[in-house]
Protein backbone atom coordinates (compact mmCIF):
# COMPACT_ATOMS: atom_id res chain seq x y z
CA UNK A 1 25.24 -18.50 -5.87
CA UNK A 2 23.35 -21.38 -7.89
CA UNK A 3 22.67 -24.70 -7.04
CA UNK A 4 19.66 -26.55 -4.80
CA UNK A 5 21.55 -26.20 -1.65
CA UNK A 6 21.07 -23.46 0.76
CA UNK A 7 23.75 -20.82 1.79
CA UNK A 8 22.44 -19.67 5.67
CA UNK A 9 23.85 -16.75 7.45
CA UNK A 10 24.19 -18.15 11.06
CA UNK A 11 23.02 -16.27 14.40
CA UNK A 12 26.09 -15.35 15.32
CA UNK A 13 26.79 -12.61 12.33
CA UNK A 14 25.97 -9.74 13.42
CA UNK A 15 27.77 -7.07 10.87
CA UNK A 16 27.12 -9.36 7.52
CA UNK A 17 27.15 -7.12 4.08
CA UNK A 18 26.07 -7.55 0.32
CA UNK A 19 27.83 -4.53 -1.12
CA UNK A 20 26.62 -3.86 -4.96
CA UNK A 21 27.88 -0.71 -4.91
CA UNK A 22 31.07 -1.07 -7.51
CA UNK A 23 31.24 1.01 -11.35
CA UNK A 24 31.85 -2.04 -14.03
CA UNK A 25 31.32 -4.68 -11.46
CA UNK A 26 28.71 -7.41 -12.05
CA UNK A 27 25.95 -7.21 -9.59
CA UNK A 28 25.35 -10.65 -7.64
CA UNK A 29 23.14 -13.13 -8.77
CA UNK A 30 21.30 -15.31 -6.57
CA UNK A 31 19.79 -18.69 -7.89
CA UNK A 32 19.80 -20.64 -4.56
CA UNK A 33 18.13 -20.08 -1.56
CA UNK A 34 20.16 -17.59 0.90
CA UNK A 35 18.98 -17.89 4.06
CA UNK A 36 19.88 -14.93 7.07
CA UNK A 37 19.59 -16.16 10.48
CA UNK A 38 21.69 -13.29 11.16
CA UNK A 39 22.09 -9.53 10.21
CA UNK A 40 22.46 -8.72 7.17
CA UNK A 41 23.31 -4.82 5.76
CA UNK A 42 22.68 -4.32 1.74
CA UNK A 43 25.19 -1.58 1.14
CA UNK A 44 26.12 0.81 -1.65
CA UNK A 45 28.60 3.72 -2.10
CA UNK A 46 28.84 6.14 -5.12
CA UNK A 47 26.51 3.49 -7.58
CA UNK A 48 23.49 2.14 -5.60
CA UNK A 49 23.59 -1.41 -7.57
CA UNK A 50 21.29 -3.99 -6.77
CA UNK A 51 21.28 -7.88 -5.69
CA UNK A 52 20.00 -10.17 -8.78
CA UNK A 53 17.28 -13.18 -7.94
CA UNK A 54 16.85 -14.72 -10.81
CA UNK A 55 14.25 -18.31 -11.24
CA UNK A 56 14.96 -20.62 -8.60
CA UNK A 57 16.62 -17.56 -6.18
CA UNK A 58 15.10 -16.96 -2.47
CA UNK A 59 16.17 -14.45 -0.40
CA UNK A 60 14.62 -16.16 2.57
CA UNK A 61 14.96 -14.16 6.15
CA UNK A 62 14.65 -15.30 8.96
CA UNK A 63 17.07 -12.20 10.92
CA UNK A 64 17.45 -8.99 9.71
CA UNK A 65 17.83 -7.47 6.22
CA UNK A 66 18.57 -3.86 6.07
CA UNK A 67 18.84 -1.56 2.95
CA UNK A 68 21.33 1.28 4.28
CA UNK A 69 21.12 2.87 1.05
CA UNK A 70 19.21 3.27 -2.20
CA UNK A 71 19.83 -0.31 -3.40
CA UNK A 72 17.90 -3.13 -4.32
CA UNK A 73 17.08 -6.18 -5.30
CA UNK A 74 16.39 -7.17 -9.09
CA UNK A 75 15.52 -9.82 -11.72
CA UNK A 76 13.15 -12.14 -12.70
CA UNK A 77 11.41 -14.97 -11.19
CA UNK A 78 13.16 -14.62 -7.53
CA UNK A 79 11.03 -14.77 -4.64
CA UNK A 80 11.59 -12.98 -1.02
CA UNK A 81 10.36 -13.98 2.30
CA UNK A 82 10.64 -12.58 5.52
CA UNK A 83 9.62 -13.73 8.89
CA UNK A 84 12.03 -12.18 11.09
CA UNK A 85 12.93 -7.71 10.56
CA UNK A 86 13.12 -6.29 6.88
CA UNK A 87 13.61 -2.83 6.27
CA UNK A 88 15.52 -0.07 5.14
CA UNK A 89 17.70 2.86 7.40
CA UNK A 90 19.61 4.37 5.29
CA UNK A 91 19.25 6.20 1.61
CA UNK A 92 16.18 8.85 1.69
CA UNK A 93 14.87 7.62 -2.42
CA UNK A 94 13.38 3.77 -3.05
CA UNK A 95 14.56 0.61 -2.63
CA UNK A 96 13.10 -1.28 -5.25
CA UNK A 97 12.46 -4.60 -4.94
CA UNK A 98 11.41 -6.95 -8.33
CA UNK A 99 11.02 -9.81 -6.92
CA UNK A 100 7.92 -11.02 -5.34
CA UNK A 101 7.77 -9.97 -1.56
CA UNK A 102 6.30 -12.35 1.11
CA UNK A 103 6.17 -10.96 4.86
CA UNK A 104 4.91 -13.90 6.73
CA UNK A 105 4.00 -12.89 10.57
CA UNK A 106 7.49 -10.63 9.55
CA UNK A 107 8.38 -7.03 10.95
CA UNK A 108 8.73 -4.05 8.41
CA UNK A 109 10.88 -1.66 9.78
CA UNK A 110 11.37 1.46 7.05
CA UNK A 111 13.01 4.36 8.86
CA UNK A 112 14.62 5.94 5.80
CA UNK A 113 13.04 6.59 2.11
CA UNK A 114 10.55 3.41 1.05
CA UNK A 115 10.52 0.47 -0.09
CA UNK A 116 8.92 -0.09 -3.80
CA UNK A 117 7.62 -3.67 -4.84
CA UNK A 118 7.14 -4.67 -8.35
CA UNK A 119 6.97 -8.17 -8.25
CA UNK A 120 3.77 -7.82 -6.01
CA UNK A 121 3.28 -7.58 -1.83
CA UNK A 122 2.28 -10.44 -0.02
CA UNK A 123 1.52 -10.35 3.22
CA UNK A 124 -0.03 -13.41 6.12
CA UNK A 125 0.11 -13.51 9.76
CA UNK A 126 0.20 -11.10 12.46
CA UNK A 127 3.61 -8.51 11.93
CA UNK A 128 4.23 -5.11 12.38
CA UNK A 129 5.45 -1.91 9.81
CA UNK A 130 6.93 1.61 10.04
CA UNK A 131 7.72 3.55 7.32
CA UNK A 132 6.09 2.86 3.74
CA UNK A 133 6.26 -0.07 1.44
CA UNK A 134 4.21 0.26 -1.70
CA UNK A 135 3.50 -2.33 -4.76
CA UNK A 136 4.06 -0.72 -8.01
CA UNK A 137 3.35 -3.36 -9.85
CA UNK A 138 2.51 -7.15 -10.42
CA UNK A 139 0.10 -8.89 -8.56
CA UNK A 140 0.08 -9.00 -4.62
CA UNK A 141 -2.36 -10.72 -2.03
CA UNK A 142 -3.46 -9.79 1.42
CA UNK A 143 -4.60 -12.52 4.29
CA UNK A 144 -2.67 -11.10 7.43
CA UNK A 145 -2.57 -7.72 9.76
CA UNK A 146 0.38 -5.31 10.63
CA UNK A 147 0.43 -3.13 13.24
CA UNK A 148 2.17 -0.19 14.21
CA UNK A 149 2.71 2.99 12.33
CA UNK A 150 3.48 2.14 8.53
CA UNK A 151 1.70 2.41 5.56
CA UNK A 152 0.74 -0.02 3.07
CA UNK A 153 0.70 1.33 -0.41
CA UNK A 154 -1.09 0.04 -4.19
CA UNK A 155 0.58 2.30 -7.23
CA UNK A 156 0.50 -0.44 -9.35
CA UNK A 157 -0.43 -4.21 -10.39
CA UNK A 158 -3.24 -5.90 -8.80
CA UNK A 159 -3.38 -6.54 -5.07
CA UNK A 160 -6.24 -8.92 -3.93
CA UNK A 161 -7.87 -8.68 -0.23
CA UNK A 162 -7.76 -12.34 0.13
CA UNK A 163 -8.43 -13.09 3.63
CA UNK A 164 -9.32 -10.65 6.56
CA UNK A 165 -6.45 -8.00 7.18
CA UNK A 166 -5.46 -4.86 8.73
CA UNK A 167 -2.93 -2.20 8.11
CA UNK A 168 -1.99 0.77 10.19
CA UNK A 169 -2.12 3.27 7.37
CA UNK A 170 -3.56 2.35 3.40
CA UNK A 171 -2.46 4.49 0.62
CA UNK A 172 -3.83 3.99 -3.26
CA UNK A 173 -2.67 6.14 -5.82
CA UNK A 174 -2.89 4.19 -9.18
CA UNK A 175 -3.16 -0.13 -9.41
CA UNK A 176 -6.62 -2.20 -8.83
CA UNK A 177 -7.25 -3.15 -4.80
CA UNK A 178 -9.77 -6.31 -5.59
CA UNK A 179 -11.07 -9.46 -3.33
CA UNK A 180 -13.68 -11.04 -1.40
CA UNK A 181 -12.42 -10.01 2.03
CA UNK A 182 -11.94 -6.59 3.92
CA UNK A 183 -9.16 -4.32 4.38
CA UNK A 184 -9.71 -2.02 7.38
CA UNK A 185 -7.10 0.70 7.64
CA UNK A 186 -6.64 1.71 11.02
CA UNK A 187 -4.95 4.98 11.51
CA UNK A 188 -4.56 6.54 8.18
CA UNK A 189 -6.31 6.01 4.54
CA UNK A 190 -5.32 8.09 1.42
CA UNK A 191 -6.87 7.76 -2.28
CA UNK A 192 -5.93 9.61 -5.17
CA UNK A 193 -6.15 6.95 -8.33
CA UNK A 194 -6.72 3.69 -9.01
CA UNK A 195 -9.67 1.23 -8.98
CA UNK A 196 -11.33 -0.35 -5.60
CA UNK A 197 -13.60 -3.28 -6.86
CA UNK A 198 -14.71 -7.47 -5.37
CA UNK A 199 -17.09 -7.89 -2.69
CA UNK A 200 -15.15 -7.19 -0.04
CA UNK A 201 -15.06 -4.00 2.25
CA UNK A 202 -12.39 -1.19 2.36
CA UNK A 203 -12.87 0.03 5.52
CA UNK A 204 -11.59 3.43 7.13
CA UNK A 205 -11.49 2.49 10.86
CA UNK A 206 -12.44 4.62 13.59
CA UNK A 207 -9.14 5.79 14.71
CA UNK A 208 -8.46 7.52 11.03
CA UNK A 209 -8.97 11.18 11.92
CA UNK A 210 -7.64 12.98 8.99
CA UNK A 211 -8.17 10.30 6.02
CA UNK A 212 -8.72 11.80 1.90
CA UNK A 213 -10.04 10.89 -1.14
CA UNK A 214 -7.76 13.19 -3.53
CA UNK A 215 -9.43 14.19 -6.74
CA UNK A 216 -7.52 17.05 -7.83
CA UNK A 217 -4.63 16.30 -10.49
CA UNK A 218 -4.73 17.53 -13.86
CA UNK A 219 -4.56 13.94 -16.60
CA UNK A 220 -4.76 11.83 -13.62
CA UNK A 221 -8.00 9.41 -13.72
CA UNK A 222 -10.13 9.68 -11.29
CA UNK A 223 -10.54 6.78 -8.44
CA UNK A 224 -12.91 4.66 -8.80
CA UNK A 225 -15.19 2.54 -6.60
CA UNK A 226 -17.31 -0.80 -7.69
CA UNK A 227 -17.18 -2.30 -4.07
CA UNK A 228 -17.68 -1.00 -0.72
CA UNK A 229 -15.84 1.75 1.21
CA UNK A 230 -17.17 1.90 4.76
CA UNK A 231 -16.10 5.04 6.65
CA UNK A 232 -16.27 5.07 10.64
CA UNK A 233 -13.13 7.89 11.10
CA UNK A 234 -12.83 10.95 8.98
CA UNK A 235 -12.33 11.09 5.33
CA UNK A 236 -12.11 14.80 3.75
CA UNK A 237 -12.89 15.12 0.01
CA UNK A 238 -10.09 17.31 -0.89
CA UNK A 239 -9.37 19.60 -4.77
CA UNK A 240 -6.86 22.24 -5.45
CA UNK A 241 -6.79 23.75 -8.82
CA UNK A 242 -8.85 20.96 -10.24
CA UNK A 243 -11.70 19.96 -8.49
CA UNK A 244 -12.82 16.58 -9.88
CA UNK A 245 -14.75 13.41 -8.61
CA UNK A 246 -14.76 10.22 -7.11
CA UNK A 247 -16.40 7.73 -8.99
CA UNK A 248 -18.96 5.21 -7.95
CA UNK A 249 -20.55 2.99 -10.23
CA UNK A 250 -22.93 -0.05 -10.02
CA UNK A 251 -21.29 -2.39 -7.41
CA UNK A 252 -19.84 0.72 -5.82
CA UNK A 253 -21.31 2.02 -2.25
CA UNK A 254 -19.97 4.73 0.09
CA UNK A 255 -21.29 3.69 3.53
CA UNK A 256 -20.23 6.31 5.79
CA UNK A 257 -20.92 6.01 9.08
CA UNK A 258 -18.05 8.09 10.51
CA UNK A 259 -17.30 11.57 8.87
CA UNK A 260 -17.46 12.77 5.30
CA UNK A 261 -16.97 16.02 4.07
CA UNK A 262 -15.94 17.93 0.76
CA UNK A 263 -13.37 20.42 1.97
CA UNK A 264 -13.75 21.57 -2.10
CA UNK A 265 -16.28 21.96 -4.83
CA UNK A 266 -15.23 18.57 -5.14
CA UNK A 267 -18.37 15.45 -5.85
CA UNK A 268 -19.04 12.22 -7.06
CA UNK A 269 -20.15 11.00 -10.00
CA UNK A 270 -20.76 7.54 -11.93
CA UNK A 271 -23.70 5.30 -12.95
CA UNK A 272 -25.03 2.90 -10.83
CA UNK A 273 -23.48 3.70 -7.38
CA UNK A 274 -24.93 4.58 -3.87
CA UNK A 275 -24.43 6.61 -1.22
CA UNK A 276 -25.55 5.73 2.39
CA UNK A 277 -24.70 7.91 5.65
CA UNK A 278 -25.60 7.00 9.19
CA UNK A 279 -22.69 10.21 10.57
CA UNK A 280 -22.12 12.75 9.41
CA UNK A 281 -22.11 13.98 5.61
CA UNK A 282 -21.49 17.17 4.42
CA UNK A 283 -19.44 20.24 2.72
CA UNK A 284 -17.01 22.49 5.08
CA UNK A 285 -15.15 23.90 1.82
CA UNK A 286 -15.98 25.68 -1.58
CA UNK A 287 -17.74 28.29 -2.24
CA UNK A 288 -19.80 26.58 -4.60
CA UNK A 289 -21.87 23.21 -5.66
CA UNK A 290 -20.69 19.97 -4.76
CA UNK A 291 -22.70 17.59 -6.99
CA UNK A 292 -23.57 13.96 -6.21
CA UNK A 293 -24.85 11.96 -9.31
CA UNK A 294 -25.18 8.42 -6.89
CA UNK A 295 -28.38 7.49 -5.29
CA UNK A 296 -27.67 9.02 -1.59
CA UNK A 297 -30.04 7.88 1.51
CA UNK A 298 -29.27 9.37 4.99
CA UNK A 299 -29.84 7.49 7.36
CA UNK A 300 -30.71 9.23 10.57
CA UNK A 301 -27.29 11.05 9.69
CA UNK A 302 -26.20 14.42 10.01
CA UNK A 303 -26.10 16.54 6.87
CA UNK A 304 -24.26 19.83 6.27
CA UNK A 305 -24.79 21.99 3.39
CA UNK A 306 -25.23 18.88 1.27
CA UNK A 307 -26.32 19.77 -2.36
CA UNK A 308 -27.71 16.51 -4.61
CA UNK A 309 -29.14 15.95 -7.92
């Protein structure tokens, strides 16, 4: 589909399908804008084959767009926008997506497997998620809030905190989380790699009971933090095998004013960070030394078997 025209999917269909399923079949290639109104089911069969946006492509929906398998959506330059219900509810892998993803005051509604974005996550307005969409790559930008019970996750690429936003659940395990705004996650949090920096906040709400910084896997870099994570829920500081550290360097400050504890000989290191507690701070795991190299001031906090150098 080419030209500067628009293809819509009316209202009325209710049971509309791009198959890309077929062995020695050309995928479809969009270069147009396609625009649902309708429902719209991305099927596959034996071959999970994906729908091509190429420069000048939009998938633009304004219905419902459902992956009901493991296919998705490839090339370069296309864009995708959704302000009405995108998701995925069938396939348990990925449904990758390449093209840069827009959800604009949109519903995210992942019951089966994920969603994986490597032409960056953008997200503005109020919406809502389930399930788990992640950017792997590219560069995305946050200005919005979703609620519900999703996650939100940064593997890859840049994603910038742009405006004031919310998500129910955050996950970071690789990519750079940057910007001048704040990001409070809400219900769940969950770092293992990856880079938090800017001047903005990352901040573990209240209603996070069983949040964790992950610092145990062997040749993976450790996370590190040159802007602020505020804590008001629970974060535990968790190892296995390894027990390695978060790292907090000049820019960087842990303000915890919820819960923080190392559930592992587990610490933090870096130059130039800082440590501030106003809850409660301490160690409920590991037999031996947790070691903080950051500047660390309590606060009229609670400490429990804390150990600092």
């Amino acid at each position: 589909m080419s030209g500067t025209g628009k293809t819509i999917v009316g209202s009325a269909v209710t049971t509309g399908t791009i198959h890309t399923s077929d062995y020695g079949v050309a995928e479809p290639v969009l270069t147009r804008t396609l625009q649902n109104n309708g429902t719209i089911r991305h099927e596959g069969g034996y071959f999970n084959n994906s729908l091509t946006i190429n420069t000048g492509g939009t998938l633009d929906n304004q219905g419902t767009y459902l992956f009901i398998a493991d296919t998705g959506i490839n090339g370069s330059g296309g864009v995708v926008t959704n302000s009405g219900t995108f998701g995925k509810s069938g396939g348990t892998g990925a449904s990758t997506i390449s093209a840069a993803f827009s959800n604009n005051s949109g519903t995210l509604n992942i019951s089966s497997g994920q969603i994986n974005v490597s032409g960056g996550f953008n997200l503005a307005g109020a919406g809502s998620i389930t399930g788990g969409i992640y950017q792997t790559g590219g560069s995305g930008n946050l200005s919005g809030a979703l609620t519900g019970t999703g996650t939100v996750g940064l593997t890859g690429g840049t994603l910038t905190v742009a405006g004031t936003s919310f998500v129910p659940g955050y996950y970071q395990y690789g990519g750079t989380l940057n910007g001048s705004a704040d990001l409070t996650a809400t219900s769940d949090f969950y770092w293992g790699t990856g880079t938090m920096t800017g001047i903005g906040r990352t901040i573990v709400g209240a209603g996070v009971a069983a949040g964790k910084i992950h610092t145990t896997d062997y040749g993976i870099a450790e996370p590190v933090l040159t802007r602020t994570l505020q804590n008001k829920g629970t974060i535990h500081h968790e190892g296995a095998y390894f027990t390695s550290n978060l790292t907090i360097n000049t820019g960087g400050t842990l303000d915890n004013q919820g819960t923080y504890l190392f559930i592992a000989d587990t610490g933090i290191n870096g130059t130039g960070g800082a440590i501030t507690n106003s809850g409660t701070f301490g160690k409920s795991g590991g037999a031996g030394a947790s070691t903080i190299s950051a500047a660390f001031s309590n606060n009229s906090g609670l400490l429990i078997s804390v150990r600092a150098r």
